[in-house]
N, C-alpha and C. Protein backbone atom coordinates (compact mmCIF):
# COMPACT_ATOMS: atom_id res chain seq x y z
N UNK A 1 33.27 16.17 61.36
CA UNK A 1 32.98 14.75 61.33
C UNK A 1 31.53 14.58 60.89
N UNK A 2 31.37 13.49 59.87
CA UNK A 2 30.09 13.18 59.21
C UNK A 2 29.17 12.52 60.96
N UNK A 3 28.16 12.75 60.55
CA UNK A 3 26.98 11.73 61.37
C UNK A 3 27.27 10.03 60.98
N UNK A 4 27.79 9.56 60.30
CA UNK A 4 28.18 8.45 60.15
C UNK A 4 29.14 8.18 61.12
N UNK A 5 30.21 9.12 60.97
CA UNK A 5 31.47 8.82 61.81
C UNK A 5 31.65 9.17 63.05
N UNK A 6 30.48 10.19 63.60
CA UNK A 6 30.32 10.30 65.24
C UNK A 6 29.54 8.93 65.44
N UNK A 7 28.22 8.59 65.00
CA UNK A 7 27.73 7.10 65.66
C UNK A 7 29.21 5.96 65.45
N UNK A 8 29.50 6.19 64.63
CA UNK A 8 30.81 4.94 64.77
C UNK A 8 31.55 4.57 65.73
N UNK A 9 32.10 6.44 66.05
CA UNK A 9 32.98 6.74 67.10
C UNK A 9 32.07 6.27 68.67
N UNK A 10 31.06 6.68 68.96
CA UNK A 10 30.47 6.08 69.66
C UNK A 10 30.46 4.52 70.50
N UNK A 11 30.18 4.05 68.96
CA UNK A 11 29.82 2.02 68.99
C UNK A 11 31.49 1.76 69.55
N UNK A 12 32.45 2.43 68.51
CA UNK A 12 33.91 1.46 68.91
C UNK A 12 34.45 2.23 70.47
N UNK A 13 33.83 3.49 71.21
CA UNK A 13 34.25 4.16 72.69
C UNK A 13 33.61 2.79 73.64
N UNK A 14 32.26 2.52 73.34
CA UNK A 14 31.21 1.66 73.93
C UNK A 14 31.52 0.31 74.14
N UNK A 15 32.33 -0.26 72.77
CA UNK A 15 32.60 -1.46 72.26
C UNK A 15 33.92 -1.96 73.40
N UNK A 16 34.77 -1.13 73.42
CA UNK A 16 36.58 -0.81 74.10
C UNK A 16 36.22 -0.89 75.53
N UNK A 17 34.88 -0.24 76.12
CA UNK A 17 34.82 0.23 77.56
C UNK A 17 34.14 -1.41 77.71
N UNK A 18 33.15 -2.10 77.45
CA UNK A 18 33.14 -3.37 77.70
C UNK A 18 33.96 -3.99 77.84
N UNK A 19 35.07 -3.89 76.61
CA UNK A 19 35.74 -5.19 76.51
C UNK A 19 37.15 -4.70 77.44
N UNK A 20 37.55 -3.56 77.84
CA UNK A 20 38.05 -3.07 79.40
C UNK A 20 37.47 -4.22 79.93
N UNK A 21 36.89 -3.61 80.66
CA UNK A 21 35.89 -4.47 81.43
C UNK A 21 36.19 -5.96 81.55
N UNK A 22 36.01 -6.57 80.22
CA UNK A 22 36.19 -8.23 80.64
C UNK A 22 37.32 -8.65 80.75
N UNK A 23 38.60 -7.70 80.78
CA UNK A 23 39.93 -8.00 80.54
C UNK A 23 40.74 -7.79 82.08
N UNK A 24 39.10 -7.43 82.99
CA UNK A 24 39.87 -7.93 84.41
C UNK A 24 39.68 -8.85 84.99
N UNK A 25 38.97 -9.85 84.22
CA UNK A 25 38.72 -10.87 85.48
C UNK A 25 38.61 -12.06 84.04
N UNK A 26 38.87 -13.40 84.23
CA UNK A 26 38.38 -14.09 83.53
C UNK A 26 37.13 -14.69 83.02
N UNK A 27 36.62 -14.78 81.85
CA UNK A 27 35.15 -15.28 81.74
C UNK A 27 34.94 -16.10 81.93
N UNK A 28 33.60 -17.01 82.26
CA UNK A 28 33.39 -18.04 83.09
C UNK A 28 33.89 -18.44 84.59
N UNK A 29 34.92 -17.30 85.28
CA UNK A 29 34.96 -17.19 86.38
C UNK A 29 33.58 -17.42 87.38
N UNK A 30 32.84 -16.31 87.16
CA UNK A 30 31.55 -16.31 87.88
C UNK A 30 30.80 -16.44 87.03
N UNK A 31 30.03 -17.06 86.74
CA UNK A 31 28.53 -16.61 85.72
C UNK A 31 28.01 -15.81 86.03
N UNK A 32 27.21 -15.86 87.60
CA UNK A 32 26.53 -14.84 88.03
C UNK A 32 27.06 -13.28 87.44
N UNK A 33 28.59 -13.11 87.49
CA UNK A 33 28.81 -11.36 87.20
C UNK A 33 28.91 -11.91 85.86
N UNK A 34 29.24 -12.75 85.27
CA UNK A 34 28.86 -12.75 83.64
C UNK A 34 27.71 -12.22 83.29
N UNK A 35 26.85 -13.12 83.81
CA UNK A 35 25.60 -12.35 83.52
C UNK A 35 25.44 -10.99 83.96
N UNK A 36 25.73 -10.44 84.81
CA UNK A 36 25.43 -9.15 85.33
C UNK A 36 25.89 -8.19 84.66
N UNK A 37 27.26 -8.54 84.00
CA UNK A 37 28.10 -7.76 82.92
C UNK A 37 27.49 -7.87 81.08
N UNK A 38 27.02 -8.91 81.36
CA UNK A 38 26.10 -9.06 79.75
C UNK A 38 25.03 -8.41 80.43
N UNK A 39 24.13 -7.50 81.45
CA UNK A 39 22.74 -7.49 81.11
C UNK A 39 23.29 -5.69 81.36
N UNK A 40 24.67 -5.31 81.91
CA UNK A 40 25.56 -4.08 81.28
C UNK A 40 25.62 -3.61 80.23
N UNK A 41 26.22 -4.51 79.48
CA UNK A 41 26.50 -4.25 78.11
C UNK A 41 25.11 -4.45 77.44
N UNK A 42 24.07 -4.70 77.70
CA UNK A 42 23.11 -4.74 76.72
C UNK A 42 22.38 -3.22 77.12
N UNK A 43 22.17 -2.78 78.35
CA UNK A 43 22.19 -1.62 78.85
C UNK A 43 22.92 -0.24 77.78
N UNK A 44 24.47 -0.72 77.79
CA UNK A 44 25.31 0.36 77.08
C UNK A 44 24.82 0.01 75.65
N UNK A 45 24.26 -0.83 75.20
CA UNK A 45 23.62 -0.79 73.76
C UNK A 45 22.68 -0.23 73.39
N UNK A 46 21.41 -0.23 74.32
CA UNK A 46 20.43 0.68 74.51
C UNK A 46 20.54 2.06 73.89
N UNK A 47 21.49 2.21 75.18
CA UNK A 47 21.80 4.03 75.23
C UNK A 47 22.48 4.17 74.02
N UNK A 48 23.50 3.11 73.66
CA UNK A 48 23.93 3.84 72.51
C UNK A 48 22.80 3.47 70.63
N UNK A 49 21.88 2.65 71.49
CA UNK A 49 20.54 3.09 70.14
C UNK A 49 20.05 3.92 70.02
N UNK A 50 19.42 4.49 71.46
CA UNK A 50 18.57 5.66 71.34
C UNK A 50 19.57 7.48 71.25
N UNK A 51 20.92 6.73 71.35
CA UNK A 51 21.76 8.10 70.90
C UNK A 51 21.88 8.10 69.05
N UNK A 52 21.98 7.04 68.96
CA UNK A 52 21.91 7.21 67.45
C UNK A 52 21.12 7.56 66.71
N UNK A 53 19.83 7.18 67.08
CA UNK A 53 18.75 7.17 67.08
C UNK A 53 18.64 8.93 67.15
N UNK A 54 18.85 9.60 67.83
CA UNK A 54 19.09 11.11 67.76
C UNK A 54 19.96 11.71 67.03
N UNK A 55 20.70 11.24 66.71
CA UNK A 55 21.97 11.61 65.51
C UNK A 55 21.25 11.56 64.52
N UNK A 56 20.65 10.38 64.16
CA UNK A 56 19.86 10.35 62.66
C UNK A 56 19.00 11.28 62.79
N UNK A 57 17.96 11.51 64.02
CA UNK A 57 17.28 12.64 63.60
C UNK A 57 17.97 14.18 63.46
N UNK A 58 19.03 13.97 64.28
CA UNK A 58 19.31 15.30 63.59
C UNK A 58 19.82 15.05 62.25
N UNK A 59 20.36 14.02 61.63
CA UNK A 59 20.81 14.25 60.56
C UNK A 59 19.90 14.56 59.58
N UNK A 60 18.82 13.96 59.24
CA UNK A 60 17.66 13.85 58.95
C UNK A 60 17.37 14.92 58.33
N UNK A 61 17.38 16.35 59.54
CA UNK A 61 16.77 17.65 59.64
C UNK A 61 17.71 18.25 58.77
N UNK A 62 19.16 18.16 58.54
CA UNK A 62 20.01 18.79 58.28
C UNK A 62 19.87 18.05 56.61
N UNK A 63 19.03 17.15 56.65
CA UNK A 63 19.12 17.19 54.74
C UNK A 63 20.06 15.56 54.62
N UNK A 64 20.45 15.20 55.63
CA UNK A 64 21.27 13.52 55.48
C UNK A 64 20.29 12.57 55.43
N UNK A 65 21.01 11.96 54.22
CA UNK A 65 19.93 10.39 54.19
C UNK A 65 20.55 9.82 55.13
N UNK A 66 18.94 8.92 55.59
CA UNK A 66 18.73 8.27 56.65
C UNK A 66 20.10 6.76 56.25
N UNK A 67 20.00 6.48 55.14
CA UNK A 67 21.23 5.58 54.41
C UNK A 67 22.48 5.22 54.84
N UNK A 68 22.77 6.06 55.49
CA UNK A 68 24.40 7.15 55.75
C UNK A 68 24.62 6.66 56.96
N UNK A 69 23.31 6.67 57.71
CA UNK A 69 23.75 5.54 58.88
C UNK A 69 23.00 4.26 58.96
N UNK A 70 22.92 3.84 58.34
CA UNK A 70 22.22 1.82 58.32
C UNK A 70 23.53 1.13 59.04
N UNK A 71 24.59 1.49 58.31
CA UNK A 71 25.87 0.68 58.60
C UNK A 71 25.98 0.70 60.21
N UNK A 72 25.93 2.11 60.77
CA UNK A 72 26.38 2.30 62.02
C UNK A 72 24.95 1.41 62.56
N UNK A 73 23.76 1.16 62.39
CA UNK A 73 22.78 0.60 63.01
C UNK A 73 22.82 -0.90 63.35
N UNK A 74 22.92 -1.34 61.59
CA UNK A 74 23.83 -2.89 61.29
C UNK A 74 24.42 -3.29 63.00
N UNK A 75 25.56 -2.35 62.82
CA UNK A 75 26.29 -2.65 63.78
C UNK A 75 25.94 -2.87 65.13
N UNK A 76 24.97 -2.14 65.33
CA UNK A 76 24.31 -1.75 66.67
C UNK A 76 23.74 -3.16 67.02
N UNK A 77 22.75 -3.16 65.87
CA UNK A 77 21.68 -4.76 65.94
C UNK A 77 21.86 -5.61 66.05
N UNK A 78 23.60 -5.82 65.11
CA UNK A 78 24.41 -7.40 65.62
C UNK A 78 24.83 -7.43 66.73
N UNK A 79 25.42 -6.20 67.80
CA UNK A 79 26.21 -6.33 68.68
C UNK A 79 24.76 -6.76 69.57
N UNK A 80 23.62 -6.17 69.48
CA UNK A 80 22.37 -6.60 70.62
C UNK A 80 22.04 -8.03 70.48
N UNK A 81 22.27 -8.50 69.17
CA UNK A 81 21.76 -10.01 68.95
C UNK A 81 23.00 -10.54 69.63
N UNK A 82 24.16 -10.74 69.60
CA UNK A 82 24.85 -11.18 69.83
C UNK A 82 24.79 -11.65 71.33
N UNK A 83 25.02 -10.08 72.32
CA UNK A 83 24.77 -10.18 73.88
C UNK A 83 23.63 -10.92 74.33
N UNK A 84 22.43 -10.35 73.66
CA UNK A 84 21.34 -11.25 73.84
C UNK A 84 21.29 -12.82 73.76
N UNK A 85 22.16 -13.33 72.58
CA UNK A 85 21.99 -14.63 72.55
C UNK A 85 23.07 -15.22 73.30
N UNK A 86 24.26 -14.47 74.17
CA UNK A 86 25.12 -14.66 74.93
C UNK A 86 24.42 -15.06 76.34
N UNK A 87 23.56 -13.85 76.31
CA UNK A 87 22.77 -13.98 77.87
C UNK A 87 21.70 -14.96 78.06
N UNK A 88 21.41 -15.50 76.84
CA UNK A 88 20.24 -16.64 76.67
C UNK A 88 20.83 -17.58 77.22
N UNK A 89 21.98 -17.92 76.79
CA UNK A 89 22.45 -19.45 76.96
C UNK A 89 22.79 -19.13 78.48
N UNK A 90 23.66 -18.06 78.63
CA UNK A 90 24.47 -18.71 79.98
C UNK A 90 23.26 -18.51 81.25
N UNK A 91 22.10 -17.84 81.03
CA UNK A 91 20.94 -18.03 81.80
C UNK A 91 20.43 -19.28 81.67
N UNK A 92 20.23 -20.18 80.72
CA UNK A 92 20.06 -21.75 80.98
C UNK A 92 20.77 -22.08 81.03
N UNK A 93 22.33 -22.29 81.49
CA UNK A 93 22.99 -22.91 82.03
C UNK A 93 22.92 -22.64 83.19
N UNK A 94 22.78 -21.57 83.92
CA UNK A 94 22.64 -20.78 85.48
C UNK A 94 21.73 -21.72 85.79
N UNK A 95 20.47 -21.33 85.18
CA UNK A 95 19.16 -22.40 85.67
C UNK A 95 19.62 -23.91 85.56
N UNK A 96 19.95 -24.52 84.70
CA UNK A 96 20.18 -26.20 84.60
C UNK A 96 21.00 -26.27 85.87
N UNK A 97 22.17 -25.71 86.22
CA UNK A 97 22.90 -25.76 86.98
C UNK A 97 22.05 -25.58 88.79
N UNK A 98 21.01 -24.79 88.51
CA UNK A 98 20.34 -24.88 89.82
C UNK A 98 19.84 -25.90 89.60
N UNK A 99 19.15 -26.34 88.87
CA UNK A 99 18.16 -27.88 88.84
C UNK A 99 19.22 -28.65 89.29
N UNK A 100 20.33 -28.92 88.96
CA UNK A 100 20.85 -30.13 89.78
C UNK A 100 21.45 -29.93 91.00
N UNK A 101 21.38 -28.96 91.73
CA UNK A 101 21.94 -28.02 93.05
C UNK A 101 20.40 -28.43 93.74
N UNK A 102 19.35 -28.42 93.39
CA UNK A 102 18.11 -28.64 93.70
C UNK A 102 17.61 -30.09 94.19
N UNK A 103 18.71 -30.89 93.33
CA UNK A 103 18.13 -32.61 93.09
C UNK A 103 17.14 -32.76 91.92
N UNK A 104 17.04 -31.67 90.67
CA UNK A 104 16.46 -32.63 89.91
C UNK A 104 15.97 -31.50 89.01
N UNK A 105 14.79 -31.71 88.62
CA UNK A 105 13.65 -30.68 87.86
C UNK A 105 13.53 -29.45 89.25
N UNK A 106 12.68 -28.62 88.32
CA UNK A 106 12.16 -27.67 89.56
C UNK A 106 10.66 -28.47 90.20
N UNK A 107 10.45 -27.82 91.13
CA UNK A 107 9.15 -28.83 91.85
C UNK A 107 7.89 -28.12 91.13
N UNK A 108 7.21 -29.43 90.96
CA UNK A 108 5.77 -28.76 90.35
C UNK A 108 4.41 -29.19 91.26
N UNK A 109 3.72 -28.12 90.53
CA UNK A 109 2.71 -27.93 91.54
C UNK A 109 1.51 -28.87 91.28
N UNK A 110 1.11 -29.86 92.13
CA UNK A 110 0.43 -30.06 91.98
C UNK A 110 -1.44 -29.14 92.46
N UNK A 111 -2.17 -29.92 91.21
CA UNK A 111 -3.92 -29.30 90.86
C UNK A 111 -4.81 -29.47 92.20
């Protein structure tokens, strides 16, 4: 198997074990484990950067353009933007949702 096609194999093992995962419980059930499960999966993205991230160097050494894996990276970068901008929102909704659990704004301090 090319270094292309082990990082692949990787992203879609990584990709399957999340989406396991969300296929036991419904989304928007809890936010709270929403979120807890998006700040997971951004976790399992990590690891699977800095594994790739070692694949290329070995590939590197062995004479493979660095080229050979952009695609598998691509992939990597959208799936982080993605979670990330998943976890953005439903964290201001968490928060808005306390502001009105609160009665209002958050309290500020007065000088």
């Amino acid at each position: 198997m090319n270094l292309s096609g082990l990082i692949a194999q990787c992203a879609v093992a990584a990709a399957l074990a999340v989406y396991r995962r969300g296929e036991r419980r419904a989304p928007g059930a809890d936010p709270r484990r929403d979120l807890a499960a998006l700040d997971r999966a951004l976790a399992e993205v990590q690891a699977e950067e800095a594994t790739a991230v070692q694949a290329q160097i070995v590939g590197i050494v062995r004479g493979v353009s660095a080229d050979a894996t952009a695609a598998a990276f691509a992939g990597i970068v959208a799936r982080r933007q993605d979670l990330e901008e998943r976890r953005a929102a439903l964290a201001a909704t968490l928060s808005r949702a306390g502001d009105r659990k609160a009665g209002g704004a958050s309290p500020r301090r007065r000088l």
